[in-house]
Protein backbone atom coordinates (compact mmCIF):
# COMPACT_ATOMS: atom_id res chain seq x y z
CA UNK A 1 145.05 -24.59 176.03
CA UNK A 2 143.17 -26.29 178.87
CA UNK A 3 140.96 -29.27 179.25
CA UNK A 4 136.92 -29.49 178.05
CA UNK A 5 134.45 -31.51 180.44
CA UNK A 6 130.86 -32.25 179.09
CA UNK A 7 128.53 -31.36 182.56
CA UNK A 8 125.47 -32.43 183.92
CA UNK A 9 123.62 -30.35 186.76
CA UNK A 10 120.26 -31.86 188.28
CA UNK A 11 118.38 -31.29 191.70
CA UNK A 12 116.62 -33.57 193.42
CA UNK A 13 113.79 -31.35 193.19
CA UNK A 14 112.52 -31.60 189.61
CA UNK A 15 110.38 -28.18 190.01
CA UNK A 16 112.85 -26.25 191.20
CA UNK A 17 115.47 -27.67 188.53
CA UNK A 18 114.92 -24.52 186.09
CA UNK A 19 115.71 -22.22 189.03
CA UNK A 20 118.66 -23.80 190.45
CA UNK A 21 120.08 -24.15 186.94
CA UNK A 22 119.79 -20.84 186.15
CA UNK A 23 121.01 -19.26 189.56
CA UNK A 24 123.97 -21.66 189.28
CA UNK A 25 124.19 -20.63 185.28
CA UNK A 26 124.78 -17.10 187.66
CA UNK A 27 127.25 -18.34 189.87
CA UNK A 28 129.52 -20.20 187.50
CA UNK A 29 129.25 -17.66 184.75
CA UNK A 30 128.51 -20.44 182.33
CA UNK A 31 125.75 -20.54 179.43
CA UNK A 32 122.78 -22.91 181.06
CA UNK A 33 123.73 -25.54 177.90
CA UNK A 34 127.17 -26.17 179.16
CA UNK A 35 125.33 -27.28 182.55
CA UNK A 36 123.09 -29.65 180.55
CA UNK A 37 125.59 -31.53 178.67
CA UNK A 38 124.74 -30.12 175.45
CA UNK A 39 128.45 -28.40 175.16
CA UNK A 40 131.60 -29.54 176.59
CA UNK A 41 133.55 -26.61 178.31
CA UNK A 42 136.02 -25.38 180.56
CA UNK A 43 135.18 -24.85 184.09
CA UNK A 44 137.93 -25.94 186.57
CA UNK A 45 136.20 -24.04 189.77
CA UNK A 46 132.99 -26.06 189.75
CA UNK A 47 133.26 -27.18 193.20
CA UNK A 48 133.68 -23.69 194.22
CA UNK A 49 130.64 -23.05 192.49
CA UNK A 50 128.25 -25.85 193.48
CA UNK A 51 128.90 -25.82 197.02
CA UNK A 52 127.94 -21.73 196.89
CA UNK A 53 124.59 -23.35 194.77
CA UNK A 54 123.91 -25.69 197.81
CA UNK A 55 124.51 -22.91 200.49
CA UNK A 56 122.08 -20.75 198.89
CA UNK A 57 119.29 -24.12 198.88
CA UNK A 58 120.80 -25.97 201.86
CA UNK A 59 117.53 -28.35 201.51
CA UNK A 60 117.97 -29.38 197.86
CA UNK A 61 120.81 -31.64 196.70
CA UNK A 62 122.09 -30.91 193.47
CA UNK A 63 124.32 -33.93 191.33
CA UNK A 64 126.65 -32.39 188.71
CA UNK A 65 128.21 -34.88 186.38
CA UNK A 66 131.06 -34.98 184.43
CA UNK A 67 132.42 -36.63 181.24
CA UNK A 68 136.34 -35.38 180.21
CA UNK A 69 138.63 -35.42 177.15
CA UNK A 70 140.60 -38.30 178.84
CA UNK A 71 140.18 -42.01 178.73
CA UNK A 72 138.18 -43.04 181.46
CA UNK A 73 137.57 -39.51 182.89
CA UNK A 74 133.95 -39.94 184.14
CA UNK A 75 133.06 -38.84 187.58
CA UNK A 76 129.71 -37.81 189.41
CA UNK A 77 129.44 -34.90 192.61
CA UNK A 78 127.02 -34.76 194.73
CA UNK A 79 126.47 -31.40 196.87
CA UNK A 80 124.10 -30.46 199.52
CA UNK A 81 124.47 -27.50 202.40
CA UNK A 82 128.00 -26.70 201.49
CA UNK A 83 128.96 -30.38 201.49
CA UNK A 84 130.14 -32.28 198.69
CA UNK A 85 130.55 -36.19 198.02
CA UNK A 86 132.65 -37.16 194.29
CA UNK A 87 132.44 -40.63 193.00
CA UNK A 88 135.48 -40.97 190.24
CA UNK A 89 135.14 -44.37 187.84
CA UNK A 90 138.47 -45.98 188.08
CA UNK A 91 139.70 -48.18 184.81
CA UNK A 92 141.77 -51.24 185.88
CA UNK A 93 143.24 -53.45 182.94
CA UNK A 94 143.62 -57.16 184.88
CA UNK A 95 147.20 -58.02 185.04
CA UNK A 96 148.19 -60.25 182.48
CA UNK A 97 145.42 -58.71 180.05
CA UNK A 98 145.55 -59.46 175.89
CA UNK A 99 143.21 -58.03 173.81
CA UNK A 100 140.54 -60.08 172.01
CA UNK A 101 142.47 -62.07 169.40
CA UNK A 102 145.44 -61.33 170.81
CA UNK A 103 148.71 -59.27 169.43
CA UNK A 104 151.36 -61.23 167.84
């Protein structure tokens, strides 16, 4: 059992994206379509991963994107020299809240 994520990889070097894909395609031990969001899969150590990607090109920063099985599971990583930054979309339903046309 586990938990499939559809990925995105890009570099913010468009002529060096075929490279870093498929050296990080290395790294991960993933199929280069399940890092272009053709395939959703399982990869839970992709922060291990990308941060070894962004050691190897400390002058590149690479995004890797994810969309999960779970409602509202959509986040976005950024890495660059070892560092990473992770935006995660957070759902709020305002207090109070009835859906369009109501439930009775």
């Amino acid at each position: 059992m586990g938990y499939y994520t559809t990925f995105e990889f890009d570099c913010s070097a468009p002529e060096r994206y075929d490279e870093t894909l498929q050296r990080l395609s290395e790294i991960a031990g993933l199929p280069e379509n399940y890092l272009r969001g053709e395939e959703a899969a399982k990869w839970y150590s992709f922060d291990e991963a990308m941060t070894a990607l962004s050691l190897e090109y400390p002058d590149l920063t690479f995004r890797l994107a994810g969309v999960g099985e779970g409602e509202a599971d959509i986040w976005v990583c950024w890495f660059r020299d070892g560092k990473q930054i992770e935006w995660v979309l957070e759902v709020q339903i305002p207090q109070g809240f009835t859906p369009p046309g109501g439930w009775s």
